[in-house]
Protein backbone atom coordinates (compact mmCIF):
# COMPACT_ATOMS: atom_id res chain seq x y z
CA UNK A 1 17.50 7.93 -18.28
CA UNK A 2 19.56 4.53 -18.31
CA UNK A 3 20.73 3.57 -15.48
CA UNK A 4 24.22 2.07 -14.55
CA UNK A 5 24.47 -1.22 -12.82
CA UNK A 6 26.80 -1.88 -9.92
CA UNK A 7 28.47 -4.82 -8.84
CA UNK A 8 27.80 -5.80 -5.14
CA UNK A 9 28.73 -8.04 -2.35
CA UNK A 10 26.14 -9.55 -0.24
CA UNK A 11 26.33 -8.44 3.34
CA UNK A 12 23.76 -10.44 4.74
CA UNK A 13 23.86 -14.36 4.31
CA UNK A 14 20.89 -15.56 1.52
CA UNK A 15 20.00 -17.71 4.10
CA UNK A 16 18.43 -15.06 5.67
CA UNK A 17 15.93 -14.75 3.53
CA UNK A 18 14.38 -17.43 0.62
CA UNK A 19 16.26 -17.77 -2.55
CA UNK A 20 15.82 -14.72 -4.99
CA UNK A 21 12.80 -14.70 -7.17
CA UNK A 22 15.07 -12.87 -9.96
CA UNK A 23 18.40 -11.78 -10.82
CA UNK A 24 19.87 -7.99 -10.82
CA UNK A 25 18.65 -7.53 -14.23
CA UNK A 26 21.01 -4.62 -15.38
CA UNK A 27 20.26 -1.22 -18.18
CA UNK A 28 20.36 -3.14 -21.15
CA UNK A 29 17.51 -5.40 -20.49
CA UNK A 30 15.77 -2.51 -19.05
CA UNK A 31 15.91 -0.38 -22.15
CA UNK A 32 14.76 -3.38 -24.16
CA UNK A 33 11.60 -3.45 -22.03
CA UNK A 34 11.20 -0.09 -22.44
CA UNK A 35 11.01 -0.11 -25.85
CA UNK A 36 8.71 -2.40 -25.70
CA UNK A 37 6.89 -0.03 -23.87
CA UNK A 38 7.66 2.77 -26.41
CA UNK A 39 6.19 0.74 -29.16
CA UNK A 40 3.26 -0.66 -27.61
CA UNK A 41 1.64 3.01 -27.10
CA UNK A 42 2.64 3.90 -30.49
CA UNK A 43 0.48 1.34 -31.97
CA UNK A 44 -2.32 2.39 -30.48
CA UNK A 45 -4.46 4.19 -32.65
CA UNK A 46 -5.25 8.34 -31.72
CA UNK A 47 -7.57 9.01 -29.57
CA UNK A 48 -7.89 5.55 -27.99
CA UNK A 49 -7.70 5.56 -24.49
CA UNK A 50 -4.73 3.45 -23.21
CA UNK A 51 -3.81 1.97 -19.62
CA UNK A 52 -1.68 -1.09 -18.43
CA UNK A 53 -2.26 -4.22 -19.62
CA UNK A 54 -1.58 -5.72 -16.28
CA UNK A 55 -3.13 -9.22 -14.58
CA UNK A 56 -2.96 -8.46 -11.39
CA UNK A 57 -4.18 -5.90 -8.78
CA UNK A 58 -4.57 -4.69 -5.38
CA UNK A 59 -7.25 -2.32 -6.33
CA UNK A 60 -10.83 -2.89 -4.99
CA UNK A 61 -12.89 -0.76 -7.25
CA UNK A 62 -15.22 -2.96 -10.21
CA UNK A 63 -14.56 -1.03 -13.39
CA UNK A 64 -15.06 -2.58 -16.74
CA UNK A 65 -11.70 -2.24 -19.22
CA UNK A 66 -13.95 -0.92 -21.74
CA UNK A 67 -11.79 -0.80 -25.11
CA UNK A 68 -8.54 0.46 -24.30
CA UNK A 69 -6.06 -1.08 -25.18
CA UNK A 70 -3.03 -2.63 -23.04
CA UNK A 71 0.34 -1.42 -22.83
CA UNK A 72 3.10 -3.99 -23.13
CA UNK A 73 4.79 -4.25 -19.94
CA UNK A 74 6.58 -7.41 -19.84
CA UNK A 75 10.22 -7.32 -18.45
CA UNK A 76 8.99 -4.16 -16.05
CA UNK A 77 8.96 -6.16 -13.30
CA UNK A 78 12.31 -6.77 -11.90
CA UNK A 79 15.35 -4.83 -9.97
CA UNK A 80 17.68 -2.83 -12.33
CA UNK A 81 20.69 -2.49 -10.45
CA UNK A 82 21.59 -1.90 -6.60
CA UNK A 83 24.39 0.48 -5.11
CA UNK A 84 25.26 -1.01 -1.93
CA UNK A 85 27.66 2.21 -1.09
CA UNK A 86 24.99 4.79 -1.74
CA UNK A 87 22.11 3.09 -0.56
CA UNK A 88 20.12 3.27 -3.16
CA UNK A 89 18.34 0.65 -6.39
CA UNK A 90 17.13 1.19 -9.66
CA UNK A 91 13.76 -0.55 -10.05
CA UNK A 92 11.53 -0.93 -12.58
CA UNK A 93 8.24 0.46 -11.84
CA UNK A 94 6.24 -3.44 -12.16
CA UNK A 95 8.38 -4.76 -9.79
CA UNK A 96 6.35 -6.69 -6.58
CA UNK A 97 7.68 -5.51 -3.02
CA UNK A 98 8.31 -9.69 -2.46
CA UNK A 99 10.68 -9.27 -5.67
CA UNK A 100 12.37 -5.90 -4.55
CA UNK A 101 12.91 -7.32 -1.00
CA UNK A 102 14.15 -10.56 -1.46
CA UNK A 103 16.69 -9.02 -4.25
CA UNK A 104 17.42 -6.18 -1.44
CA UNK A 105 17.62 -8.59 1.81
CA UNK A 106 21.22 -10.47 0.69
CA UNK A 107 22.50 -6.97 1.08
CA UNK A 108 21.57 -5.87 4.19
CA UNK A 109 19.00 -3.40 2.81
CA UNK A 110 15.66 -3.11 2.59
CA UNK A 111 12.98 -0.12 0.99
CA UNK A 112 12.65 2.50 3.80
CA UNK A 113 8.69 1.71 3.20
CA UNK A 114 7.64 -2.12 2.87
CA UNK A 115 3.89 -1.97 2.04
CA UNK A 116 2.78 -5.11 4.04
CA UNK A 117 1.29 -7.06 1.01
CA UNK A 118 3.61 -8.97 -0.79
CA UNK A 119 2.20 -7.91 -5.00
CA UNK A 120 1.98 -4.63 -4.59
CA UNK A 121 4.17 -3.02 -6.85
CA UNK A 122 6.76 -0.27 -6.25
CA UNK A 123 5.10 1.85 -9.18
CA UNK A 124 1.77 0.98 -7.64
CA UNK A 125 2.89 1.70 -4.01
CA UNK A 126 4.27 5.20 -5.71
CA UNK A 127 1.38 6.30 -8.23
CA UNK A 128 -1.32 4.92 -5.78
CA UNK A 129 0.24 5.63 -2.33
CA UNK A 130 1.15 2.85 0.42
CA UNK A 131 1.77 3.08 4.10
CA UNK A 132 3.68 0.52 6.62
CA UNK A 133 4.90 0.60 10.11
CA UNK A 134 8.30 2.47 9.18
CA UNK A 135 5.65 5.59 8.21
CA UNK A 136 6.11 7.52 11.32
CA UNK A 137 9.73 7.65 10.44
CA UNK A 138 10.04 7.49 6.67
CA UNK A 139 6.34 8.67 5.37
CA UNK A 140 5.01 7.10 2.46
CA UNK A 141 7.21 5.03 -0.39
CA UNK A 142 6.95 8.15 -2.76
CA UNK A 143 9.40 10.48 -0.39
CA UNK A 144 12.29 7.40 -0.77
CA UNK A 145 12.23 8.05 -4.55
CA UNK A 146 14.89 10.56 -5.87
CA UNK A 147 13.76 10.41 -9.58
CA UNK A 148 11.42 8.32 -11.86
CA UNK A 149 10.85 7.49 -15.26
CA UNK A 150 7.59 8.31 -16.60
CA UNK A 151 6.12 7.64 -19.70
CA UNK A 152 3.50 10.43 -19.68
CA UNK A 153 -0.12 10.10 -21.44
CA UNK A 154 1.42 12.24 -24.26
CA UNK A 155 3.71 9.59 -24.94
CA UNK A 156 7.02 11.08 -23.69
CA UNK A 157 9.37 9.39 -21.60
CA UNK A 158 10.41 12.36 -19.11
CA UNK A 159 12.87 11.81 -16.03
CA UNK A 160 11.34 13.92 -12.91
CA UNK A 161 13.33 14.70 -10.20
CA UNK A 162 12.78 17.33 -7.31
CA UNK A 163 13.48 19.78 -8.58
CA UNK A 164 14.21 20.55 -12.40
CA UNK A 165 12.13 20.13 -15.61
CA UNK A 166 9.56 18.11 -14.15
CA UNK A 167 9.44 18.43 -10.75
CA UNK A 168 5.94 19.38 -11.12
CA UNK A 169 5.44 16.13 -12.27
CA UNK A 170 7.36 14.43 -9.39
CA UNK A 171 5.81 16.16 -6.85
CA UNK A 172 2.14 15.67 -9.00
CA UNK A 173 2.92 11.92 -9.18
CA UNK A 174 1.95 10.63 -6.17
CA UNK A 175 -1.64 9.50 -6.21
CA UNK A 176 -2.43 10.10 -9.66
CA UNK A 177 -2.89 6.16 -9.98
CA UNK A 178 -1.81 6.33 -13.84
CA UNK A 179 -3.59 9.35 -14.74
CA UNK A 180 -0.80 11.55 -15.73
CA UNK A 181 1.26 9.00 -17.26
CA UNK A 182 3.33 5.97 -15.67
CA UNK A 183 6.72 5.13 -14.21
CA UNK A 184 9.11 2.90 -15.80
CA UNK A 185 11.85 3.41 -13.77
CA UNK A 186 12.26 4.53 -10.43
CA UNK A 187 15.41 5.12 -8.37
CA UNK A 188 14.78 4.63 -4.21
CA UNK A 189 16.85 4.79 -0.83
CA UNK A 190 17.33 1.84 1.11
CA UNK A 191 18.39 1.42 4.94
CA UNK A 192 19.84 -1.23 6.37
CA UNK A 193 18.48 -3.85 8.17
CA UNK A 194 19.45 -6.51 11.32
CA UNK A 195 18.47 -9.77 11.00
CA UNK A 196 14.84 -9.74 13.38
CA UNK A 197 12.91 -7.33 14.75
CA UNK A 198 12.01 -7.17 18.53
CA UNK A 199 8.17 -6.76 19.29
CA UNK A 200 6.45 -5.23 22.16
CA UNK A 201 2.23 -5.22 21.97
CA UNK A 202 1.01 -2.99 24.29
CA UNK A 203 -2.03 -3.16 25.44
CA UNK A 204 -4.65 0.17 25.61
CA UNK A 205 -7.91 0.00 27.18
CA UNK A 206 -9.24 3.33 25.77
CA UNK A 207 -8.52 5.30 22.53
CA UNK A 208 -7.62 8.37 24.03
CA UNK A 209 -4.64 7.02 25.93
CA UNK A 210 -3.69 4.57 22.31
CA UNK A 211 -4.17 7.64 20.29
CA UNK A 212 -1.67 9.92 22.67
CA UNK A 213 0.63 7.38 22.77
CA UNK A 214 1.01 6.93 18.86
CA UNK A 215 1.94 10.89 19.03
CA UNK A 216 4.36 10.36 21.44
CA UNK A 217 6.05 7.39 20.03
CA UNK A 218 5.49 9.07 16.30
CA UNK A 219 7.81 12.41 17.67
CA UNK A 220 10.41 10.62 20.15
CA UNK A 221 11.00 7.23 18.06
CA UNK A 222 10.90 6.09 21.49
CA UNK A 223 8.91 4.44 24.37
CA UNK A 224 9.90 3.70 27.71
CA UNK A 225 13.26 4.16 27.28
CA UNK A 226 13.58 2.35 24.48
CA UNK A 227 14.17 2.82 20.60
CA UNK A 228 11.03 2.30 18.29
CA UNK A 229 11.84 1.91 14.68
CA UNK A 230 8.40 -0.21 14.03
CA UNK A 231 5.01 1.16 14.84
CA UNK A 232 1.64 0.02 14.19
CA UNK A 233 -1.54 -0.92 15.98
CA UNK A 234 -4.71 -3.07 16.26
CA UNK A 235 -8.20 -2.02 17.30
CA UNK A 236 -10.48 -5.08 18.67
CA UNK A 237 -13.14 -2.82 20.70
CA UNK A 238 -13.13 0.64 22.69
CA UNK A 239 -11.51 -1.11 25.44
CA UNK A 240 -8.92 -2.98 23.58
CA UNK A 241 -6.30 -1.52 21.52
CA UNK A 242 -2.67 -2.27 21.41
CA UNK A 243 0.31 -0.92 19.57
CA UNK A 244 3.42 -3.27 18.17
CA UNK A 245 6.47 -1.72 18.83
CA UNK A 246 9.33 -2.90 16.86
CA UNK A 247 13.44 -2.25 17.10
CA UNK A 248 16.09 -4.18 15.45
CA UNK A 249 18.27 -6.92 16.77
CA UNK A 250 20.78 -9.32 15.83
CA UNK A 251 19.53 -12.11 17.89
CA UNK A 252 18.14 -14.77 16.09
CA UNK A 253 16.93 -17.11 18.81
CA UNK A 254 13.25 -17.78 19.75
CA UNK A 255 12.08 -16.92 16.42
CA UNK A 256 8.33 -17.01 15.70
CA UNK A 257 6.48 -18.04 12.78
CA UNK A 258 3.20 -17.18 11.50
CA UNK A 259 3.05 -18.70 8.54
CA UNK A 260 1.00 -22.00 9.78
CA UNK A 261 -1.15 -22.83 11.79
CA UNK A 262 -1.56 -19.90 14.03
CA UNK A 263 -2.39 -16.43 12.45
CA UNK A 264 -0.14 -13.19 13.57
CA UNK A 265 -3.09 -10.79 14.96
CA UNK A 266 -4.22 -13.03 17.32
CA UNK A 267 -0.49 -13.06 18.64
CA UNK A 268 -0.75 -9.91 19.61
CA UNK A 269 -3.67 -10.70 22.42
CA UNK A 270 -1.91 -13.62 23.28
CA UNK A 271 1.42 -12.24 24.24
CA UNK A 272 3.40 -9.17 25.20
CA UNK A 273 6.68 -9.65 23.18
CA UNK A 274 7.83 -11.80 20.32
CA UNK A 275 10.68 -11.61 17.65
CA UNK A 276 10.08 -11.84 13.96
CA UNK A 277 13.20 -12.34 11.37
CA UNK A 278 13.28 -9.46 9.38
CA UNK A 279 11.78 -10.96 6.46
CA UNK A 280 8.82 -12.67 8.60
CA UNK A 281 8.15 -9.20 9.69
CA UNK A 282 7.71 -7.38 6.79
CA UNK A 283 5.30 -9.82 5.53
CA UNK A 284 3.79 -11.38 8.65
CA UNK A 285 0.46 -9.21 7.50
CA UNK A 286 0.32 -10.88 4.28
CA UNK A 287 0.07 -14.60 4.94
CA UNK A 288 -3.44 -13.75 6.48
CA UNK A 289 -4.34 -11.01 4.42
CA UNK A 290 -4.09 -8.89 7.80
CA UNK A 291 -7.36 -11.22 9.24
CA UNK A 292 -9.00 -11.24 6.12
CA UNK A 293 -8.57 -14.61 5.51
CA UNK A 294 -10.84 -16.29 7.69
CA UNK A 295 -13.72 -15.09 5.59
CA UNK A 296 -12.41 -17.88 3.32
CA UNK A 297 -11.90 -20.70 6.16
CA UNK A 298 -8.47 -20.26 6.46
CA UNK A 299 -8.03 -19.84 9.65
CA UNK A 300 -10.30 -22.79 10.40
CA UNK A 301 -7.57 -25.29 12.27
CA UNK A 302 -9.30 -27.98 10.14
CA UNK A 303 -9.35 -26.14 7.32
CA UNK A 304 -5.79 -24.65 7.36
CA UNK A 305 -4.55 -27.97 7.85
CA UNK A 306 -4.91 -28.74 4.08
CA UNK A 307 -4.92 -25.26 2.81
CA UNK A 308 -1.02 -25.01 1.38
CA UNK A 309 0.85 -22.38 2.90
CA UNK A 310 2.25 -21.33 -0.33
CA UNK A 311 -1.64 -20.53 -1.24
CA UNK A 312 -1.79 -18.92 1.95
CA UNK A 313 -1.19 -15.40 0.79
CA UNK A 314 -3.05 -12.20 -0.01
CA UNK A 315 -3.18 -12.03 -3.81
CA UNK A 316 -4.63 -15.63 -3.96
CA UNK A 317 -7.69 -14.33 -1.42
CA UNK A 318 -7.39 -11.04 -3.54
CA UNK A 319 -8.46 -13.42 -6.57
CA UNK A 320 -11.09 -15.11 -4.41
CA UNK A 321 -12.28 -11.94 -3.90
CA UNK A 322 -12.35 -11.59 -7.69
CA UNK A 323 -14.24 -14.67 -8.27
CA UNK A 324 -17.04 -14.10 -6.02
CA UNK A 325 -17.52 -10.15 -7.32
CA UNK A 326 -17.78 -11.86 -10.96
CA UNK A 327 -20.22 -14.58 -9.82
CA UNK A 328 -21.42 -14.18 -6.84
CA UNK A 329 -21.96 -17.35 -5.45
CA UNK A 330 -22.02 -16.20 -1.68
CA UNK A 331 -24.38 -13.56 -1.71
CA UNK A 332 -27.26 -16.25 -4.02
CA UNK A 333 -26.55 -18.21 -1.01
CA UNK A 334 -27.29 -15.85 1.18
CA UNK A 335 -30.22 -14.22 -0.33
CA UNK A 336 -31.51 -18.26 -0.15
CA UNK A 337 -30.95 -18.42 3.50
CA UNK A 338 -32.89 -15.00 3.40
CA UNK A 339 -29.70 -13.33 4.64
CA UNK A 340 -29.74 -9.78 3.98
CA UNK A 341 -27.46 -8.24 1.37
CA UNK A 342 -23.94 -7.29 2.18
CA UNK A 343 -21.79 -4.06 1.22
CA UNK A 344 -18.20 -4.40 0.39
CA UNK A 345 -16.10 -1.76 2.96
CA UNK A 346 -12.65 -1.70 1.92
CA UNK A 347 -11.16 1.70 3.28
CA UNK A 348 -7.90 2.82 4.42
CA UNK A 349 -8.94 6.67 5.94
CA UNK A 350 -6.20 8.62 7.13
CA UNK A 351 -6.69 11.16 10.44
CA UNK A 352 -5.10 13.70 12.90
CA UNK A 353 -3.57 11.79 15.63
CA UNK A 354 -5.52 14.11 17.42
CA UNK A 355 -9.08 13.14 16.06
CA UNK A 356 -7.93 9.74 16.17
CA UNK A 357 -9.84 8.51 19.14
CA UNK A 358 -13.02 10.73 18.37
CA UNK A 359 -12.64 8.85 14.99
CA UNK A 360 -12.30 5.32 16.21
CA UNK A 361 -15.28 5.77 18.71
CA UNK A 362 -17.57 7.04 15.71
CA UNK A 363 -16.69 3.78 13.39
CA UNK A 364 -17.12 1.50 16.22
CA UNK A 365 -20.66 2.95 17.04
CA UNK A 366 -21.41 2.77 12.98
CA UNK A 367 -19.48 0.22 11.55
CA UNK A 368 -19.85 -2.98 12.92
CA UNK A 369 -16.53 -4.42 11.49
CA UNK A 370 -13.46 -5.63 14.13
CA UNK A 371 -10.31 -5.18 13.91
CA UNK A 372 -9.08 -2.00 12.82
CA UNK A 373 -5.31 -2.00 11.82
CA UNK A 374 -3.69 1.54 12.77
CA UNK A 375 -0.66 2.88 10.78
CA UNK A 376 1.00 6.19 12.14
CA UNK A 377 2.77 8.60 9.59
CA UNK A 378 4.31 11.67 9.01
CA UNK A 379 6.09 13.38 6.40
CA UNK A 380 9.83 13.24 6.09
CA UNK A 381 11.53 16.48 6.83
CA UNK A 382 12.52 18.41 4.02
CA UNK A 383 10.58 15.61 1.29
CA UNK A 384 8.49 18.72 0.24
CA UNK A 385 4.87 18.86 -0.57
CA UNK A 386 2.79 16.43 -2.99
CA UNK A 387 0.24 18.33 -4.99
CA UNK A 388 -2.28 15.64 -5.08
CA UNK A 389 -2.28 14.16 -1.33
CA UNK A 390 -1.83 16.75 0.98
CA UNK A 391 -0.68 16.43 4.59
CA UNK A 392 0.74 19.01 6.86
CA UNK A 393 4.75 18.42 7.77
CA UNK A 394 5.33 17.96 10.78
CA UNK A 395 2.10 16.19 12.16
CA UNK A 396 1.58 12.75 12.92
CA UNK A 397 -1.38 10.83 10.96
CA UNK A 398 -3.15 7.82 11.26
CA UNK A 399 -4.19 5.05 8.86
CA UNK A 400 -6.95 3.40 10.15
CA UNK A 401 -8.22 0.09 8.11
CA UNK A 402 -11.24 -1.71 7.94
CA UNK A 403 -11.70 -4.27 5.34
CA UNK A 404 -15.09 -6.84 5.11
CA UNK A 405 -18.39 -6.23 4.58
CA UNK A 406 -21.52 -4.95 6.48
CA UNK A 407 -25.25 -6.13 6.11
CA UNK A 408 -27.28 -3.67 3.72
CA UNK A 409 -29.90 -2.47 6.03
CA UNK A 410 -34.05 -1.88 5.44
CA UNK A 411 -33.91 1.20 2.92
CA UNK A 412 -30.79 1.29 1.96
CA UNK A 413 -28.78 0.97 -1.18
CA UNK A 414 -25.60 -0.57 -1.87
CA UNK A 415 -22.61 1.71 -0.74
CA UNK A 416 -24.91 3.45 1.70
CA UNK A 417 -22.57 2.79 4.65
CA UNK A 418 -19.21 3.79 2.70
CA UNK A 419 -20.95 7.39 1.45
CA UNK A 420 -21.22 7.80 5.54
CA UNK A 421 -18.00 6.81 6.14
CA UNK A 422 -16.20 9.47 3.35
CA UNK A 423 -18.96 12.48 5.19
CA UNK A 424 -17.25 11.04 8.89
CA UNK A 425 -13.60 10.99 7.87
CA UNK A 426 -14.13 14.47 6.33
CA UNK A 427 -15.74 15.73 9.53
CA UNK A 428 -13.17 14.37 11.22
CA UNK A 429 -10.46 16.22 9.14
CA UNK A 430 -9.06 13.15 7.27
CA UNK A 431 -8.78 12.24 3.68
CA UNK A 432 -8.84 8.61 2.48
CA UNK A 433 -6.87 6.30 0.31
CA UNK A 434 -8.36 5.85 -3.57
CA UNK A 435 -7.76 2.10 -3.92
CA UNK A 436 -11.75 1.13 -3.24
CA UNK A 437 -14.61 2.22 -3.94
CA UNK A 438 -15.73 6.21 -3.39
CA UNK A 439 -18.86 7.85 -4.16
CA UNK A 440 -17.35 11.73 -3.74
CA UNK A 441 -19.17 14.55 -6.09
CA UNK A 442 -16.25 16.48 -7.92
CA UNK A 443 -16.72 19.58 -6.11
CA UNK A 444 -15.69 17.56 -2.82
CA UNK A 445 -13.59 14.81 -4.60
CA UNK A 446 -11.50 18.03 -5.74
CA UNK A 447 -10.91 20.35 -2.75
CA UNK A 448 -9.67 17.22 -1.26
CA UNK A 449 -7.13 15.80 -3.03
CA UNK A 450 -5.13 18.59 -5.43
CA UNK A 451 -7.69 20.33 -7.76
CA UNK A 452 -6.28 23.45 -7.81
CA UNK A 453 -3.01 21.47 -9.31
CA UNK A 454 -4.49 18.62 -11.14
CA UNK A 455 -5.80 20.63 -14.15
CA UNK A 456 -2.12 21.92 -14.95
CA UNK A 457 -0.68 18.90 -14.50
CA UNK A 458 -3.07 16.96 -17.28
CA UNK A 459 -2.56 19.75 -19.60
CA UNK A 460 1.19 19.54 -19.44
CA UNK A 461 1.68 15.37 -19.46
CA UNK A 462 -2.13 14.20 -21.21
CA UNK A 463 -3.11 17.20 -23.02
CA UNK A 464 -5.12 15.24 -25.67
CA UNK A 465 -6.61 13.38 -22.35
CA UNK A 466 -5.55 9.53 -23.45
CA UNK A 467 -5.84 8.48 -20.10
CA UNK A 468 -8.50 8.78 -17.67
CA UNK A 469 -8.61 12.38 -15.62
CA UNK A 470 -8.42 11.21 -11.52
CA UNK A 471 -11.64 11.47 -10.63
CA UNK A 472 -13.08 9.81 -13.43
CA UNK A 473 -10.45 7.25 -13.04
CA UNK A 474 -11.23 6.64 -8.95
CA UNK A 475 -15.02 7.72 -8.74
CA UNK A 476 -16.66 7.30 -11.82
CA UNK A 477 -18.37 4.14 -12.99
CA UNK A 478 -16.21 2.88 -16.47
């Protein structure tokens, strides 16, 4: 289960990218964390419920901690070792993406799946699913990971791999979000990277024609002639779509940068091509929080004049976010104005490509929330089959996201508009990412998303049930 570290040569100049936020931490501090780990559960008493005693999140759903005690998972947060010949890193499973990348980036490699906020951990990313604009070409992180570490709610530490022992629990892994048990260690691919990334936005004026193109695009990893190794998409009405199409270069000139004063989405109205160095791109969503950020001022030109771009960045609005859940502030304020109440509607729903338009046209008739961020995927061939999430291989989905919030209207309830919503995506043949809020009863909750699997798999890794069973964990109110 230890892992060996390797010594490497950078292959990409560490002025590529900012100065690494730690070192190659190597197997012996690794197991040392790891025992920490080890002890930590075993000092909590039998039959108390346990979970991760972690301080930060990217999860939207209010759930009180109740009195479970925290695992100890300090020193879980950093890269183990990198191979440079075989492509591949050790990680431990608290590592952030900004931590994994800027260790991988001096070598020319990246994750083939960068989930485009910048504190979202690889276990996280894993356990809990996450989705970028490789996707169409690498699926989700989870099929880059060729074995894991898990420390499972019985208290073992088991290594899973494909196939083997545990491969029910590798395969079972993915979207469990810590209900089975959680990863310590996990080993990934990498691919290598150029130094920038060439954009085209093209522009759509109906759905139909943006949703055929994302299957085109999604099979041929090509458009017009040209190489696609990038793909994702923004949704600002019915008659205004546009995909980003990215491929690699090694020209460095004419760089943009979206970290000040002007935010990246409205680049993409504003012009038909840009180039991004590779580390700009894979988190030119996060400075912004996607456009999330204006809900905060930020992308007031007054305002963002004295807003520090080091605080400009998604887990400080995540906290924001935090702060106004806890105390409310802005909805006293508006229930002073005699505003009506809002509803939070976080969702990422995934679809068809080819009820992708009939989709999009539904929300925008429903929902009255612009822009919609669209993620293609499919599965890689020959990853296999995850019990818990499952997609068909070889079709293209799409991630469609929609993040704000929508005023409550006469009669209705909080979460009125994100029960209709789950009934659409269903309809619509989709399934939708656990990370927010969902109001499923079991019976649907569990023909969705791996009930005639789940029940084994608790038996096996939490027989004596010390951690939360999924849908209690993602639906329930704790």
């Amino acid at each position: 289960m230890t892992p060996t570290t390797t010594t490497v040569t950078p292959v990409l100049s560490t002025s590529a990218v900012p100065p690494l936020t730690a070192l190659v931490r190597g197997a012996q501090s690794h197991r040392a964390a790891v025992d920490r780990l080890l002890a930590s559960y075993r000092a909590i008493p039998a039959g108390q419920r346990v979970r991760l005693a972690k301080r930060t999140s990217n999860l939207f759903r209010t759930r009180s901690q109740g009195t479970t005690t925290g695992l100890d998972v300090s020193g879980l947060d950093g890269v183990i070792s990198i191979d440079v010949q075989a492509r591949t890193a050790d990680v431990q499973a608290m590592c952030t993406y900004e931590t994994l990348v800027a260790t991988t980036l001096p070598y020319g490699l990246m994750p083939l799946v960068v989930p485009q906020l910048k504190t979202i951990t690889l276990g996280g990313a894993v356990t809990g699913l996450g989705i970028e604009s490789t996707s169409f070409r690498n699926g989700l992180p989870h099929e880059s990971v060729l074995e894991m570490d898990i420390l499972t709610g019985d208290g073992d530490l088991v290594t899973a791999h494909p196939e083997g022992e545990h491969a029910d629990l590798f395969h079972g892994f993915p979207n469990s979000y810590g209900t089975l048990g959680y990863a310590t260690r996990l080993r990934i691919e990498l691919e290598p990277v150029h130094a920038a990334v060439d954009l085209r936005h093209v522009r759509f004026d109906d759905l139909d024609s943006l949703a055929r193109a994302i299957e085109t695009i999604s099979t041929d990893h090509r458009w017009e002639g040209t190489e696609v190794g990038f793909l994702d998409g923004v949704v600002f009405s019915a008659t205004e779509g546009y995909l980003t199409l990215g491929s690699w270069t090694d020209e460095v000139g004419g760089l943009s940068d979206y970290t000040g004063a002007e935010p990246y989405y409205r680049s993409i109205q504003r012009r038909s091509t840009d180039r991004l160095s590779i580390h700009d791109y894979l988190w030119r969503w996060d400075t912004d929080w996607f456009w999330c950020s204006a809900a905060f001022g930020a992308q007031n030109p007054t305002v963002r004049r004295y807003w520090p771009a080091r605080l400009r960045r998604s887990d400080v609005f995540h906290r924001l976010v935090g702060l106004e859940t806890r105390y409310g502030l802005v909805s006293r304020l508006d229930a002073w104005r005699g505003r009506p109440a809002r509803e939070r509607v976080i969702q990422d729903v995934e679809l068809p490509v080819g009820r992708t338009a009939e989709f999009l046209g539904w929300y925008l008739q429903n929902v009255p929330m612009t822009p919609v961020w669209l993620c293609p995927l499919r599965l890689r061939e020959g990853s296999g089959t995850w019990s818990l999430y499952p997609l068909r291989p070889g079709e293209t989905y799409v991630n469609a996201g929609f993040w704000g919030t929508v005023a409550i209207g006469p009669g209705q309830a909080d979460g009125a508009k994100n029960r209709e919503i789950e009934q659409a995506v269903a309809e619509f043949g989709g399934h939708k990412s656990l990370y927010s809020d969902a109001y499923y009863d079991e019976e649907t909750f569990w023909a969705a998303y791996g009930g005639e699997n789940y029940p084994a798999l608790k038996a096996r890794y939490d027989g004596d049930g010390r951690l939360l069973d999924l849908y209690s964990k993602v639906v329930g109110r704790h």
